[in-house]
C-alpha atoms as a PDB file:
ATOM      1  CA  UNK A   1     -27.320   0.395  20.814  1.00  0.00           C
ATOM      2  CA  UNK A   2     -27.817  -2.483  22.828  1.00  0.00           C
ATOM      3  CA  UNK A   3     -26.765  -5.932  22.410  1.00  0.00           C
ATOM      4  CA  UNK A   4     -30.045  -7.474  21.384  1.00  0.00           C
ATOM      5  CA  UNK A   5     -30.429  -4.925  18.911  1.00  0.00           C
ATOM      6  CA  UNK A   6     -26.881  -5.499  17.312  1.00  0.00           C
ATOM      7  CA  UNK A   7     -28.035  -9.189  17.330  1.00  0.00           C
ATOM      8  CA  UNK A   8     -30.720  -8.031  15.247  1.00  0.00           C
ATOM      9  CA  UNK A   9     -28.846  -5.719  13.135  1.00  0.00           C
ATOM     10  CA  UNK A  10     -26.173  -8.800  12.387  1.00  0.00           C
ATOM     11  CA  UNK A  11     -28.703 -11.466  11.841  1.00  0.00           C
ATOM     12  CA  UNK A  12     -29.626  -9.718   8.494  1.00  0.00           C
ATOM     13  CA  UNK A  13     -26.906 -10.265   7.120  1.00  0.00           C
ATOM     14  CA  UNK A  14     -28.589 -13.134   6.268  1.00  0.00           C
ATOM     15  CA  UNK A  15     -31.110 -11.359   3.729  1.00  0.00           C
ATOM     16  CA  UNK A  16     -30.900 -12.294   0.224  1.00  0.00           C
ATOM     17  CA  UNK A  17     -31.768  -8.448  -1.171  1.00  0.00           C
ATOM     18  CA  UNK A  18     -28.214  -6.784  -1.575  1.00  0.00           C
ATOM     19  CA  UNK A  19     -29.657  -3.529  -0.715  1.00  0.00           C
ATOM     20  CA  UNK A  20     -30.166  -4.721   2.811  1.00  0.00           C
ATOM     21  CA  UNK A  21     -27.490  -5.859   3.213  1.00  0.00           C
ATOM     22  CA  UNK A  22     -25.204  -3.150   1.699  1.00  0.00           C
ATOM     23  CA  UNK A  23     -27.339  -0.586   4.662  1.00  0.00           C
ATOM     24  CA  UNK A  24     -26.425  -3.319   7.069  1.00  0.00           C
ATOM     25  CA  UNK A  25     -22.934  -3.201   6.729  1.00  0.00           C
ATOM     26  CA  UNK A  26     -22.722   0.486   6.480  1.00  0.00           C
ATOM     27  CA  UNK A  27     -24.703   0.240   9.455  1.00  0.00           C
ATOM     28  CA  UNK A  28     -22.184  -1.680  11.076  1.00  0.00           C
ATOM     29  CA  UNK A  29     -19.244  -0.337  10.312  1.00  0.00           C
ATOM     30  CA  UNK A  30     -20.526   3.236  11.455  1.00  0.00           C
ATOM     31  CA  UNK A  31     -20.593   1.708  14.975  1.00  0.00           C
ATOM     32  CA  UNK A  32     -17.105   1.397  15.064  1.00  0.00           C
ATOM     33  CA  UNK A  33     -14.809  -1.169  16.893  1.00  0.00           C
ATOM     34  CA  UNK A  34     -16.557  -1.778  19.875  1.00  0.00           C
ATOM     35  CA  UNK A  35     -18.564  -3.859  17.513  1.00  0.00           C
ATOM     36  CA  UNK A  36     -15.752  -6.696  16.703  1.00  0.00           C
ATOM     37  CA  UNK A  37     -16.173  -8.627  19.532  1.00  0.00           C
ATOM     38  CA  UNK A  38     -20.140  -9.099  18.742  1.00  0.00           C
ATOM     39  CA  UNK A  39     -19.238 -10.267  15.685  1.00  0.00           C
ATOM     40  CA  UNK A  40     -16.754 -12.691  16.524  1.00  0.00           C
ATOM     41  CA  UNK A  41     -19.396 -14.407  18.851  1.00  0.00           C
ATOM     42  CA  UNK A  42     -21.768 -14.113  15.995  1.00  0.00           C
ATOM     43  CA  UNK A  43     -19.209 -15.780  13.405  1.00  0.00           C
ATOM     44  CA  UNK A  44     -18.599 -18.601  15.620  1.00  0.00           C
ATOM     45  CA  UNK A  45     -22.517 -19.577  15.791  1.00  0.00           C
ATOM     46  CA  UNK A  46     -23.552 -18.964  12.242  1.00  0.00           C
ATOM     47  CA  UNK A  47     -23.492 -22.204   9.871  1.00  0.00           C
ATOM     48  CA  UNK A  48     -24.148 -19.615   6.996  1.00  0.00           C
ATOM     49  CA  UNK A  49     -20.446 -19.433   4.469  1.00  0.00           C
ATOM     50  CA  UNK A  50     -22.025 -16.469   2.884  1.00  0.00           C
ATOM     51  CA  UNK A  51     -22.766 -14.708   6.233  1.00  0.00           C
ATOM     52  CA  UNK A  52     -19.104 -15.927   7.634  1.00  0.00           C
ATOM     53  CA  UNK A  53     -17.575 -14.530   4.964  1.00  0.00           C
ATOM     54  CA  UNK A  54     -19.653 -11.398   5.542  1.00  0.00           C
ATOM     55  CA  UNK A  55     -18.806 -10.946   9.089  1.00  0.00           C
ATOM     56  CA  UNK A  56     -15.178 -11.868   8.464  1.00  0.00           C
ATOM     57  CA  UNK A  57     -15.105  -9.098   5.812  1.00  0.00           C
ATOM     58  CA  UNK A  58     -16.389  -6.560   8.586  1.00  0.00           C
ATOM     59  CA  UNK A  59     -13.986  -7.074  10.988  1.00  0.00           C
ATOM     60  CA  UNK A  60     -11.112  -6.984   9.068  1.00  0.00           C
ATOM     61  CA  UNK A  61     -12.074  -3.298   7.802  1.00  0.00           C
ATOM     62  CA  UNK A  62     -12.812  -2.066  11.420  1.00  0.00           C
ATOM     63  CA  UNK A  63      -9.425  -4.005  12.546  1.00  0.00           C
ATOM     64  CA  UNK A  64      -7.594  -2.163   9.655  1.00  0.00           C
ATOM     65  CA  UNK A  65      -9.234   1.092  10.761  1.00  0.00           C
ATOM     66  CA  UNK A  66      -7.871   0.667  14.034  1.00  0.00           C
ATOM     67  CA  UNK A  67      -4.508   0.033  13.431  1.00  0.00           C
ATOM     68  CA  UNK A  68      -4.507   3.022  10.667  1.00  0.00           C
ATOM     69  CA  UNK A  69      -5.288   5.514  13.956  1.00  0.00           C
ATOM     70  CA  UNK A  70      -2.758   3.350  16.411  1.00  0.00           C
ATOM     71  CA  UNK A  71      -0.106   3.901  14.154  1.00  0.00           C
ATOM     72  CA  UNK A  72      -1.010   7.307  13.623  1.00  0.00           C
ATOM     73  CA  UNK A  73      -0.574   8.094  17.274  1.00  0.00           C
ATOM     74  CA  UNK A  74       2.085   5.838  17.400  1.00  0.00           C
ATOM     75  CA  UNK A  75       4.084   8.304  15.854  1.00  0.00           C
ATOM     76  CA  UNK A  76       2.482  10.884  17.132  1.00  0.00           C
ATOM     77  CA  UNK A  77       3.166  10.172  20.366  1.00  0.00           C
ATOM     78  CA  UNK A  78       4.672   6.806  20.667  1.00  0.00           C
ATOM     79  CA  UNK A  79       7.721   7.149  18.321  1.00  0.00           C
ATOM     80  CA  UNK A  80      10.327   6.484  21.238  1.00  0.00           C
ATOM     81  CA  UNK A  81       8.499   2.928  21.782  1.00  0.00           C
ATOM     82  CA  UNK A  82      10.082   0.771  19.208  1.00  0.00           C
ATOM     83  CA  UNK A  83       8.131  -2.418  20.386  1.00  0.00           C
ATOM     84  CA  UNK A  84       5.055  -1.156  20.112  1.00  0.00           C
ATOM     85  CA  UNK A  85       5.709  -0.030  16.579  1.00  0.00           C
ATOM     86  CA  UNK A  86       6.429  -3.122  15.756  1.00  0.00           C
ATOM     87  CA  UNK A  87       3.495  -4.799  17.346  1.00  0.00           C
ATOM     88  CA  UNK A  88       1.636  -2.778  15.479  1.00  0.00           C
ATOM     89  CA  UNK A  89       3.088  -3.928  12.323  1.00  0.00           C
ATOM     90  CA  UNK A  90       2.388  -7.635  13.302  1.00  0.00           C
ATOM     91  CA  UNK A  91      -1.170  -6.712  14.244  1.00  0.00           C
ATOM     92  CA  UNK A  92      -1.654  -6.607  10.823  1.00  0.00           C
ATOM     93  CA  UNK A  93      -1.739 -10.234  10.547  1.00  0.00           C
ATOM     94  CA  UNK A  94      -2.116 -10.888  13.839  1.00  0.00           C
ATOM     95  CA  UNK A  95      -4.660  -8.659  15.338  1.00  0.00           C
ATOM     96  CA  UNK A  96      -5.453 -10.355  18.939  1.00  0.00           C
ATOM     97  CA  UNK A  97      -1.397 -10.478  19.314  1.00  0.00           C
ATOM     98  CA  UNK A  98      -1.038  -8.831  22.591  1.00  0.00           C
ATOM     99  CA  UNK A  99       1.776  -6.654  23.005  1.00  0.00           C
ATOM    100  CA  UNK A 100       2.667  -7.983  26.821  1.00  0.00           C
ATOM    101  CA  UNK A 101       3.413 -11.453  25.539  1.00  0.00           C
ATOM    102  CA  UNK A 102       6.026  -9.843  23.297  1.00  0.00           C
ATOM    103  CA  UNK A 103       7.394  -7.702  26.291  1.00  0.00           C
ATOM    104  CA  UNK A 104       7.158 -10.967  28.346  1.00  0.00           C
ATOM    105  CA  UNK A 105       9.805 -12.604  25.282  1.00  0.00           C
ATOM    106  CA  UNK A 106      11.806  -9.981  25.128  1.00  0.00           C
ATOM    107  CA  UNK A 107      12.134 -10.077  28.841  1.00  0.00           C
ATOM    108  CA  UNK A 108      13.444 -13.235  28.612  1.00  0.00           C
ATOM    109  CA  UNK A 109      15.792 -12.656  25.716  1.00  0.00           C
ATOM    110  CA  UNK A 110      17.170  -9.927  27.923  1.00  0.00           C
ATOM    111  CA  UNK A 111      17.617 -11.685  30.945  1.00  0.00           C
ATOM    112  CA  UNK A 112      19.794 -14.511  28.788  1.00  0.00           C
ATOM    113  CA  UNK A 113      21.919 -11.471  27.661  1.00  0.00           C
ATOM    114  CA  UNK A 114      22.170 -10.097  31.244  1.00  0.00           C
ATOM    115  CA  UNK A 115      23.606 -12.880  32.430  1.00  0.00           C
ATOM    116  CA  UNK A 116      27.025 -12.588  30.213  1.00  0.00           C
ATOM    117  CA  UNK A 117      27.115  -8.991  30.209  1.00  0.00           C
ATOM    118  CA  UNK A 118      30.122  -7.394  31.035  1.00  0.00           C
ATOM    119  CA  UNK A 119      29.326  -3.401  31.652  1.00  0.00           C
ATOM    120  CA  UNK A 120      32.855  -2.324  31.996  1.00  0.00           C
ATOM    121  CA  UNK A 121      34.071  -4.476  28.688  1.00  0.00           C
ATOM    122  CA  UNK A 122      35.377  -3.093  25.861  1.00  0.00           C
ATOM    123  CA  UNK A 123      32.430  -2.085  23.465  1.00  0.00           C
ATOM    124  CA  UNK A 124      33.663  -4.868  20.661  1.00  0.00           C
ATOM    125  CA  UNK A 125      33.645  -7.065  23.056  1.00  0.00           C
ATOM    126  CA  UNK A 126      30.263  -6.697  24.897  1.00  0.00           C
ATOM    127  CA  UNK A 127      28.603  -6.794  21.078  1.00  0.00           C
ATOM    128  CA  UNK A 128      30.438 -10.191  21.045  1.00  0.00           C
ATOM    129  CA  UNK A 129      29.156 -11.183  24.167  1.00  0.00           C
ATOM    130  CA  UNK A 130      25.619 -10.015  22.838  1.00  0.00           C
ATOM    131  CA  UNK A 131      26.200 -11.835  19.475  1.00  0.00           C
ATOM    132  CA  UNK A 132      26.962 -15.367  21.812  1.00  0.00           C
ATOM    133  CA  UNK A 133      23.572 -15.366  23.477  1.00  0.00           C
ATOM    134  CA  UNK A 134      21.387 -14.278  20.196  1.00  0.00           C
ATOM    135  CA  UNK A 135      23.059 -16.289  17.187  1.00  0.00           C
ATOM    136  CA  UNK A 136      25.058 -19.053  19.941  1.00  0.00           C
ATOM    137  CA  UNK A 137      22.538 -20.056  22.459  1.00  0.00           C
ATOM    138  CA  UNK A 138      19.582 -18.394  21.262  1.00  0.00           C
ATOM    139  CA  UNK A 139      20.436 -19.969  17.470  1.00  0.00           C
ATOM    140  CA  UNK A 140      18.595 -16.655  16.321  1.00  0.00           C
ATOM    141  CA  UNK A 141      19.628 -16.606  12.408  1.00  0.00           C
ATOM    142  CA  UNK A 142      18.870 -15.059   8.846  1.00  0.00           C
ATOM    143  CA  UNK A 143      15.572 -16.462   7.323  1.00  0.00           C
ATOM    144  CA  UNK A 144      17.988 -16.677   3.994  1.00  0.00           C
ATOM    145  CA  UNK A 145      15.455 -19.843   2.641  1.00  0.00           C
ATOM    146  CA  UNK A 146      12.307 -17.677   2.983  1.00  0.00           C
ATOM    147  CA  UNK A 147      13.373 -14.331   2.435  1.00  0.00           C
ATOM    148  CA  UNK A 148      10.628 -12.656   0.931  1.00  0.00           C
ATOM    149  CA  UNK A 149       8.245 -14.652   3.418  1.00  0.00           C
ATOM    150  CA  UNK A 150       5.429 -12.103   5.023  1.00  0.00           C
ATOM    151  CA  UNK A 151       6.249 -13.454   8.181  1.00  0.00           C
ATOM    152  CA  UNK A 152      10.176 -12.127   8.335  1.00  0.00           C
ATOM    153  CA  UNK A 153       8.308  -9.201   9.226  1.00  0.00           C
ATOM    154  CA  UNK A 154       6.347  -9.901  12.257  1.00  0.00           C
ATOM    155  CA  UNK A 155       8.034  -9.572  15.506  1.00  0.00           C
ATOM    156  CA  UNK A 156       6.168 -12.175  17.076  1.00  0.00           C
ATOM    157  CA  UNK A 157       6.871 -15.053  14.882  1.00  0.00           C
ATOM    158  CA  UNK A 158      10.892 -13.886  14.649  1.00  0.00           C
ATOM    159  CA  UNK A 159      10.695 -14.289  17.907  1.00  0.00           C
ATOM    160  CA  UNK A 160       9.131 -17.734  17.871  1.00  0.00           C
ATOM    161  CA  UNK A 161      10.903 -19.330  15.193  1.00  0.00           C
ATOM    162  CA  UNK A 162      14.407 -17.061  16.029  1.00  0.00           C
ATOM    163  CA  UNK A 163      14.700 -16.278  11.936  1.00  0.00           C
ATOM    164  CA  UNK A 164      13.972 -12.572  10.552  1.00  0.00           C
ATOM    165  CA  UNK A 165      15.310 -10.464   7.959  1.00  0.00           C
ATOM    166  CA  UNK A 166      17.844  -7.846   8.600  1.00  0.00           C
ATOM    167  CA  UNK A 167      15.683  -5.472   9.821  1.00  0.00           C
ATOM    168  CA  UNK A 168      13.481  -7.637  12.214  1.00  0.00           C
ATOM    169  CA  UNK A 169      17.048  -9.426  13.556  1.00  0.00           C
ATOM    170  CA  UNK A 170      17.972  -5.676  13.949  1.00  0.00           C
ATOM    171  CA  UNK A 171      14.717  -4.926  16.172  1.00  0.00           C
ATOM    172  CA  UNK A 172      15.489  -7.643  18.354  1.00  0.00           C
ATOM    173  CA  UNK A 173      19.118  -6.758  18.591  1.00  0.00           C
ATOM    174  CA  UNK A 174      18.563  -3.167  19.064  1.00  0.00           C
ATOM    175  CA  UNK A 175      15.921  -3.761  21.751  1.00  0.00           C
ATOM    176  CA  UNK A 176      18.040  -6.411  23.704  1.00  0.00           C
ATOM    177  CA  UNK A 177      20.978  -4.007  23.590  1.00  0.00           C
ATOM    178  CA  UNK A 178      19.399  -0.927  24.590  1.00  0.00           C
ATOM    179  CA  UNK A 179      17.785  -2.369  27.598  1.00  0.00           C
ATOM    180  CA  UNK A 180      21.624  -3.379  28.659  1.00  0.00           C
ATOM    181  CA  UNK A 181      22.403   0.637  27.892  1.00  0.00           C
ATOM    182  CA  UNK A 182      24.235  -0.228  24.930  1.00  0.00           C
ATOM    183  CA  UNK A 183      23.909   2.708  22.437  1.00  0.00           C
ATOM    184  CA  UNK A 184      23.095   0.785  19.658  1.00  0.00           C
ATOM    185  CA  UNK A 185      20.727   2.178  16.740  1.00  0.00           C
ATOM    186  CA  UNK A 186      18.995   1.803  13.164  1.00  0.00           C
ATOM    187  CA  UNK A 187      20.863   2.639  10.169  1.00  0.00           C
ATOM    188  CA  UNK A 188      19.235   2.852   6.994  1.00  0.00           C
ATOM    189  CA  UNK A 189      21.873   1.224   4.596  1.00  0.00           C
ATOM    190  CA  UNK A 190      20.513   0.868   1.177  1.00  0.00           C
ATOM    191  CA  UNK A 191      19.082  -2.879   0.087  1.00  0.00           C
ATOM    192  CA  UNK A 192      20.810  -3.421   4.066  1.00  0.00           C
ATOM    193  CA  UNK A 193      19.789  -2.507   6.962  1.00  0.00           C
ATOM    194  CA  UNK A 194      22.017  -2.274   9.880  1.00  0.00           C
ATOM    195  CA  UNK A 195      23.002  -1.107  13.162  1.00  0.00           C
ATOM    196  CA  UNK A 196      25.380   0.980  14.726  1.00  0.00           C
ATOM    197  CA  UNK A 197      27.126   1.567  18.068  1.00  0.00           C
ATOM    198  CA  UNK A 198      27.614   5.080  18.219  1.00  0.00           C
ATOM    199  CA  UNK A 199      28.597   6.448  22.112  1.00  0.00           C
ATOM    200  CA  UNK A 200      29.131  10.049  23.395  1.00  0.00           C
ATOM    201  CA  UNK A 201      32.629  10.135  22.761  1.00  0.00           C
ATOM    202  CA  UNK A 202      31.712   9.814  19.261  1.00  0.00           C
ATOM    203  CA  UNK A 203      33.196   6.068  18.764  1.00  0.00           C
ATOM    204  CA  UNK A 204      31.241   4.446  16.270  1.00  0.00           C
ATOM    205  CA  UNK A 205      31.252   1.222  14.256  1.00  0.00           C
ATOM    206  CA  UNK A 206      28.747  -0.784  13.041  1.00  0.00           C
ATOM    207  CA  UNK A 207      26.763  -4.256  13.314  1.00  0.00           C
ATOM    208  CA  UNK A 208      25.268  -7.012  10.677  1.00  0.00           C
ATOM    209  CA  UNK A 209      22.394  -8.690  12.566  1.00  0.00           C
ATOM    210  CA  UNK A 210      21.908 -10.470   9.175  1.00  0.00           C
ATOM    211  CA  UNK A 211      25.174 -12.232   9.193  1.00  0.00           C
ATOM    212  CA  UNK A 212      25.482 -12.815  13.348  1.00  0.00           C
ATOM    213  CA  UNK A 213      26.578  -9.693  14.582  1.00  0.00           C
ATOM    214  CA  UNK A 214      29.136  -8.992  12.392  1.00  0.00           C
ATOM    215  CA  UNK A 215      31.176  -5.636  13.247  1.00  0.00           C
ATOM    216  CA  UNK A 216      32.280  -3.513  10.526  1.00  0.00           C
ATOM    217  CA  UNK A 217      33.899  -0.099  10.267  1.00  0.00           C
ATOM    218  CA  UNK A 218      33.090   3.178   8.272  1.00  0.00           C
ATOM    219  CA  UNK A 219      34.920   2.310   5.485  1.00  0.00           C
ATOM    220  CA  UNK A 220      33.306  -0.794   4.663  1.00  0.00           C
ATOM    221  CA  UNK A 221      30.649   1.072   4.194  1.00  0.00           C
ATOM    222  CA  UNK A 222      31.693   3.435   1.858  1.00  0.00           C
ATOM    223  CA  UNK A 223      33.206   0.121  -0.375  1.00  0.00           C
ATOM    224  CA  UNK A 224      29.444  -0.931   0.203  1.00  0.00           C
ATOM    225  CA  UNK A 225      27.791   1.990  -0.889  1.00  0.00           C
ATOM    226  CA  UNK A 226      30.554   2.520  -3.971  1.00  0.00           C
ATOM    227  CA  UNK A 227      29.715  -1.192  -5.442  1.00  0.00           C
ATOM    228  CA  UNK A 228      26.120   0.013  -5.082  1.00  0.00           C
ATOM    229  CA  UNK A 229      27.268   3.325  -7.431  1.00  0.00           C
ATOM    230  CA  UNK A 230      25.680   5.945  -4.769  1.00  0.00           C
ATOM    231  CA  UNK A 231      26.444   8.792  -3.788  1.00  0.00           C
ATOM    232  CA  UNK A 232      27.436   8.701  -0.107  1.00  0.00           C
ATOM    233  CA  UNK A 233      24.460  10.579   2.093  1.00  0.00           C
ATOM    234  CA  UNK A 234      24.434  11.108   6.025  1.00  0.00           C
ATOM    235  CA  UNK A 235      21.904   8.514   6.414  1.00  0.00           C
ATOM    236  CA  UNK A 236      23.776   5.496   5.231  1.00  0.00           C
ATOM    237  CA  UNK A 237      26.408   5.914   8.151  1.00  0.00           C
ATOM    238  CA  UNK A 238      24.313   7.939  11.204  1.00  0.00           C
ATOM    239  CA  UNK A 239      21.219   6.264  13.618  1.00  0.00           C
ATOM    240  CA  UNK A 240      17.754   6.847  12.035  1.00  0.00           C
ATOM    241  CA  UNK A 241      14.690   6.979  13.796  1.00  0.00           C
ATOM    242  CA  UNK A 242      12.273   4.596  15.039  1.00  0.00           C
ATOM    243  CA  UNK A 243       9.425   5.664  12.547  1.00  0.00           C
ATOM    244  CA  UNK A 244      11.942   5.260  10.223  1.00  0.00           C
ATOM    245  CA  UNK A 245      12.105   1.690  11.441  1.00  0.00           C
ATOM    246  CA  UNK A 246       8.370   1.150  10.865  1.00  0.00           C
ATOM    247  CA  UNK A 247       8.113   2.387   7.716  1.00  0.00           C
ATOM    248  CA  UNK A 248      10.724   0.146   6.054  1.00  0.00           C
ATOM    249  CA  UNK A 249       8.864  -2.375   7.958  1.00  0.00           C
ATOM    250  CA  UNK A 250       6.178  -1.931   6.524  1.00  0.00           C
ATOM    251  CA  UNK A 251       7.590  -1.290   3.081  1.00  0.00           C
ATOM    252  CA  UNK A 252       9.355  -4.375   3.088  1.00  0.00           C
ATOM    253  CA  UNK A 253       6.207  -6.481   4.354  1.00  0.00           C
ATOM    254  CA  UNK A 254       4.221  -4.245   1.234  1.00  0.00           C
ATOM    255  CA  UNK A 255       7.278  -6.206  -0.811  1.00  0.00           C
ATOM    256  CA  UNK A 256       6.638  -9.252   0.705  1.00  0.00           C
ATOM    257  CA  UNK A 257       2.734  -9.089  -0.237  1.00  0.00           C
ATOM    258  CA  UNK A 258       3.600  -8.295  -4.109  1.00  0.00           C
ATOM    259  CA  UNK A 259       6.517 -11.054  -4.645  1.00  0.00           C
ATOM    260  CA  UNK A 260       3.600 -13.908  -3.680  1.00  0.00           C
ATOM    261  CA  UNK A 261       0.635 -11.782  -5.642  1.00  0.00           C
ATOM    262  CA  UNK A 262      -1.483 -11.100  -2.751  1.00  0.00           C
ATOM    263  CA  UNK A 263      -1.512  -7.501  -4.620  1.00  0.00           C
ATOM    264  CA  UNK A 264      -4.721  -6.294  -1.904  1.00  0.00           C
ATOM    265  CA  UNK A 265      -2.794  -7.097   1.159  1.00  0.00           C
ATOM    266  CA  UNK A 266       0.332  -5.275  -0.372  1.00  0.00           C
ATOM    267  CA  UNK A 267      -2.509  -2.001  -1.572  1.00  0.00           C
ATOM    268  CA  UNK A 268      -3.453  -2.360   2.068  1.00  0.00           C
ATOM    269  CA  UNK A 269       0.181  -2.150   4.062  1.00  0.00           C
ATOM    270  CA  UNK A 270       0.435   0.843   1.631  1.00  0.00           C
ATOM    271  CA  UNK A 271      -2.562   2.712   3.114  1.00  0.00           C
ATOM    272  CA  UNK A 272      -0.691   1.832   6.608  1.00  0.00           C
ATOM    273  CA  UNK A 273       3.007   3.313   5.007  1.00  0.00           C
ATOM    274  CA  UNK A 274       0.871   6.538   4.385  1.00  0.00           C
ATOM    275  CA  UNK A 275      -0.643   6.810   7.902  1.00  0.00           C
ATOM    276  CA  UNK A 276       3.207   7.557   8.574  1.00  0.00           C
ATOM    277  CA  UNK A 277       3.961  10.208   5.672  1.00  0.00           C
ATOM    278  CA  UNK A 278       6.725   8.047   4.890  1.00  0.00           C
ATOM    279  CA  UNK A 279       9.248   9.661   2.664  1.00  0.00           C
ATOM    280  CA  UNK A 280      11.336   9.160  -0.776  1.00  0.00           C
ATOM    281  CA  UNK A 281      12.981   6.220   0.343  1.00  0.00           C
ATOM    282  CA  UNK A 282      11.983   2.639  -1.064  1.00  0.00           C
ATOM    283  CA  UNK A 283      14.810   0.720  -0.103  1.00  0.00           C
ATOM    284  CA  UNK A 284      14.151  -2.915   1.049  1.00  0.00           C
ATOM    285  CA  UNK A 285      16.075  -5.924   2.009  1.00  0.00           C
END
């Protein structure tokens, strides 16, 4: 179809029958994506509300139908890219976020980190020398005021306004340290998540991004998960994976949706948990 002819096609969404313009917008929508940008020229030139609100409507369901089949081959074939995953996640919101100017901060969030990093240091003490640049001259921090905020969960504004929740800190962390070849991973710690340091000689202790970069052993966690009254599983002390990353995400930004009562965003970030066949768990923090 060419351009003059989706012109057309758009400008009735200006008719006043509702059959018209029900066949329009099936119309529309059967094109696909490749439409969106048409109709963001054509939003910007309309004076019509009712037709704004029409267009606006349209591209948010072919934007949500594209980020249902990115994050389905995300994991499909993507799973090892844990930025992207959570681009993705912050495309929700923000769907012209472009996932170079997050590799671009990152960059620079590693470079700060490269500069005090000691390779040959003692594990503790490189996660110390870590925790100096992110929560000391970085000043990233807990978002303890605005916990339940939607925003916790979008990379790009942690990254703006340096304050996340434990599991957004922990994608920053975990990205910063694994570009310096720290082995530091996920762990899914009920209401908590975490991280670990875990290397091939089997040393392991663990990390609170949440409360700067505080290292704790083993058997705090099991007094954690004993207050909690739960039965110590595999997954509360071992890495997880990155789609299991994205799906408490995405759970937790589904959370964040129902505690202000924007219940259709929060039915929406559900339909995005499915395209991941998340599991049983519905921890959140």
């Amino acid at each position: 179809m060419k351009n003059s002819e989706l012109k057309a096609l758009i400008s009735l969404l200006d008719d006043d029958d509702h059959q018209i313009i029900t066949h329009v917008e099936d119309k529309i929508k059967s094109i696909g994506q490749n439409i969106i940008p048409l109709l963001e020229t054509e939003w910007e030139s309309n004076l019509n509300p009712d037709v704004q609100r029409r267009i606006e409507d349209l591209i948010h369901l072919l934007q949500f139908e594209l980020l249902q089949e990115r994050l389905e081959f995300w994991l499909d074939n993507e799973e090892d890219d844990l930025l992207k995953g959570m681009w993705l996640v912050a495309t929700y919101q923000y769907p012209d976020l472009e996932l170079v100017k997050l590799k671009q901060d990152l960059e620079q969030i590693y470079y700060e980190a490269w500069l005090e990093f000691k390779p040959e240091a003692h594990p503790f003490d490189q996660v110390k020398l870590l925790n100096s640049v992110l929560f000391g001259k970085l000043k990233f921090s807990a978002n303890t005021k605005n916990f339940h905020s939607p925003s916790n969960s979008m990379i790009n504004i942690v990254l703006d306004s340096k304050k996340g929740n434990p599991i957004s800190l922990c994608a920053v962390y975990m990205l910063v340290a694994q570009r310096l070849k720290m082995p530091i991973s996920g762990v899914n710690l009920p209401n908590l998540f975490i991280l670990t340091y875990k290397d091939k000689n089997h040393q392991q202790f663990y990390i609170n991004a949440f409360n700067r970069g505080l290292i704790f052993s083993m058997d705090d966690i099991n007094n954690y998960v004993a207050e909690l009254r739960l039965n110590p599983q595999d997954s509360y002390f071992q890495p997880c994976s990155n789609a299991e990353i994205i799906r408490r995400s995405l759970r937790n930004l589904m959370n964040s949706f129902e505690k202000i009562g924007d219940h259709i965003k929060a039915d929406e970030v559900k339909v995005l948990l499915q395209c991941l066949s998340a599991g049983e768990y519905e921890d959140l923090e």
